[in-house]
Protein backbone atom coordinates (compact mmCIF):
# COMPACT_ATOMS: atom_id res chain seq x y z
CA UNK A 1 8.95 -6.31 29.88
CA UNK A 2 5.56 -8.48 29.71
CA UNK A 3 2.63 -6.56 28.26
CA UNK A 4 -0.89 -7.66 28.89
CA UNK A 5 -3.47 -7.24 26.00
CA UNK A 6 -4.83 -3.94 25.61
CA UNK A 7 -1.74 -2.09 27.45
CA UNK A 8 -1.73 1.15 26.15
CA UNK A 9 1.99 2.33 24.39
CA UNK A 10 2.97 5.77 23.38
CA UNK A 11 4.16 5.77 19.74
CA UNK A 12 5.70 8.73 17.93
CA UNK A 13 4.61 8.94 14.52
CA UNK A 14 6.15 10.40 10.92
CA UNK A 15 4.08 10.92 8.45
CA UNK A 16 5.20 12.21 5.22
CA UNK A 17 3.30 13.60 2.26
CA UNK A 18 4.15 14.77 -1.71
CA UNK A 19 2.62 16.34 -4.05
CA UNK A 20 2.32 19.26 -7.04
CA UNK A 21 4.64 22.48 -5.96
CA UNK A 22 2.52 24.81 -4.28
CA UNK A 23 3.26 28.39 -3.17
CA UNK A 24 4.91 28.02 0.44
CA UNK A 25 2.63 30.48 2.05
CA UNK A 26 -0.04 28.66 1.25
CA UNK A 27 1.34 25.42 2.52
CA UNK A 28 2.33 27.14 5.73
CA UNK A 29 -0.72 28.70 5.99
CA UNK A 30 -2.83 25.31 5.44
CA UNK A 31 -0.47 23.86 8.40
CA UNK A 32 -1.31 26.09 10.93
CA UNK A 33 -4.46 25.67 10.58
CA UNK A 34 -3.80 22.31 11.12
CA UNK A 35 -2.00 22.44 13.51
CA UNK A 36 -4.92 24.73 15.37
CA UNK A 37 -7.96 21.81 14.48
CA UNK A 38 -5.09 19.21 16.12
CA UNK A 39 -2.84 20.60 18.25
CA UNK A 40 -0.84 17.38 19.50
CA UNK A 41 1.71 18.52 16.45
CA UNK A 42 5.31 18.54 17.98
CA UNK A 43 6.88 19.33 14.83
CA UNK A 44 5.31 20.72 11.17
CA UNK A 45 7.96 20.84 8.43
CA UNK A 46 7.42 21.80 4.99
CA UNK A 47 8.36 22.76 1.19
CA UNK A 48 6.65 23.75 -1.38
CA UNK A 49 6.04 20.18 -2.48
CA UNK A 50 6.48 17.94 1.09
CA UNK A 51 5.46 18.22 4.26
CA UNK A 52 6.46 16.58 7.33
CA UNK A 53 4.76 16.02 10.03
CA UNK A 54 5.44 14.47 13.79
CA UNK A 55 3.68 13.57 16.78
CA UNK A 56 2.76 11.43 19.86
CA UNK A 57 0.08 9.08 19.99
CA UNK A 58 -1.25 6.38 22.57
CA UNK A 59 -2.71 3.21 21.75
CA UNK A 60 -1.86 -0.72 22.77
CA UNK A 61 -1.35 -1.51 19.07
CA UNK A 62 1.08 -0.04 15.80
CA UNK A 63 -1.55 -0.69 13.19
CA UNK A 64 -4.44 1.18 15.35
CA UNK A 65 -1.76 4.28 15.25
CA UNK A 66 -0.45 3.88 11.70
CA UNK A 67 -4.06 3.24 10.26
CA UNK A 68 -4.72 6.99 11.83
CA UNK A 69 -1.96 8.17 10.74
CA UNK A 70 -2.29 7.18 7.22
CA UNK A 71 -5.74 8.86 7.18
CA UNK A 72 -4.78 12.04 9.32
CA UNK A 73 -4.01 14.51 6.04
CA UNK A 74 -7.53 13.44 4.22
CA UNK A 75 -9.69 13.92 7.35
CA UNK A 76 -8.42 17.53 7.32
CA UNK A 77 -7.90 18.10 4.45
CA UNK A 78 -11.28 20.31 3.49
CA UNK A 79 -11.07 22.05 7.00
CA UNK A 80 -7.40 23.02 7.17
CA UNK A 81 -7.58 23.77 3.14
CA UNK A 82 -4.36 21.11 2.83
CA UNK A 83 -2.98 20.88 -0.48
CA UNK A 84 -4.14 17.36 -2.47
CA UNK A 85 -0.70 15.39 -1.82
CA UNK A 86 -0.23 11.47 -0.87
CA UNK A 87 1.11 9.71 1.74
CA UNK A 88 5.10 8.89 1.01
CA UNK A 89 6.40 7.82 4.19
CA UNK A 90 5.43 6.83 7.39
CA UNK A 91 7.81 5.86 10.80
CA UNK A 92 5.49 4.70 14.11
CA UNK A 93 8.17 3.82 16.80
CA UNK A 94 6.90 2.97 20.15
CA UNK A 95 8.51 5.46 22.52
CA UNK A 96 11.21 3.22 24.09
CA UNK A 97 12.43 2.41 20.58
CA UNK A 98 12.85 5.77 20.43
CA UNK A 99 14.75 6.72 23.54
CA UNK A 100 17.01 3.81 22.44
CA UNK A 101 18.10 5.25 19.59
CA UNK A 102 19.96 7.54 21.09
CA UNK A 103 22.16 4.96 22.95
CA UNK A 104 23.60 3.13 19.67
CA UNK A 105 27.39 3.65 19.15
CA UNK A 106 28.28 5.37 15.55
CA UNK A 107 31.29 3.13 15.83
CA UNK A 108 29.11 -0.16 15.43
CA UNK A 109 27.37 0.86 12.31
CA UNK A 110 27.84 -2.09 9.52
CA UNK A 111 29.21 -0.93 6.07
CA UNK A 112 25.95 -2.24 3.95
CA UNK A 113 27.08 -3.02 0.18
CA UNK A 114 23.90 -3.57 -2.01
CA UNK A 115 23.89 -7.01 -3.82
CA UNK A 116 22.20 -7.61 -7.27
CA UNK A 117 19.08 -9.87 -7.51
């Protein structure tokens, strides 16, 4: 499929975010209100020390998504009351990517042995 410059993509995003143990209440309670200042949230999973969260975002271009992404938790993070934890992972997957995953055969999985430097 040709794309022209500018063609906007839907990407579903990961982010996921560490930090000090903190009462799970108070995690959950910090999400919803997240989840209330952006409600585009289609999943919000958490721990007393990790959180998880997932969504759908448009935009022609992966670093336009991931650099929002990346900043998402520390633009809310004095109006939802979010706890003071980093950035640990991050998956952007543009939505076709996705939907293909779903089609790969457990069968063809490679046995991966890891090799010394």
């Amino acid at each position: 499929m040709t794309r022209l410059p500018g063609d906007t993509r839907l990407w579903h995003v990961t982010v996921s975010l560490a930090g000090e143990p903190m009462e799970p209440l108070i995690v959950r309670g910090a999400l919803q209100r997240l989840s209330e200042l952006r409600p585009f949230m289609t999943s919000l999973r958490f721990a007393s020390d990790r959180v998880e969260l997932t969504y759908w975002d448009e935009s022609p271009s992966l670093v336009d998504v991931a650099s929002l992404a990346l900043r998402l938790w520390n633009e809310y993070r004095d109006a939802a009351a979010l706890p003071a934890w980093e950035v640990v992972g991050l998956e952007v997957v543009e939505q076709q990517v996705r939907a293909g995953r779903e089609q790969f055969d457990p069968l063809t999985d490679l046995n991966v042995v890891p090799q010394p430097f």
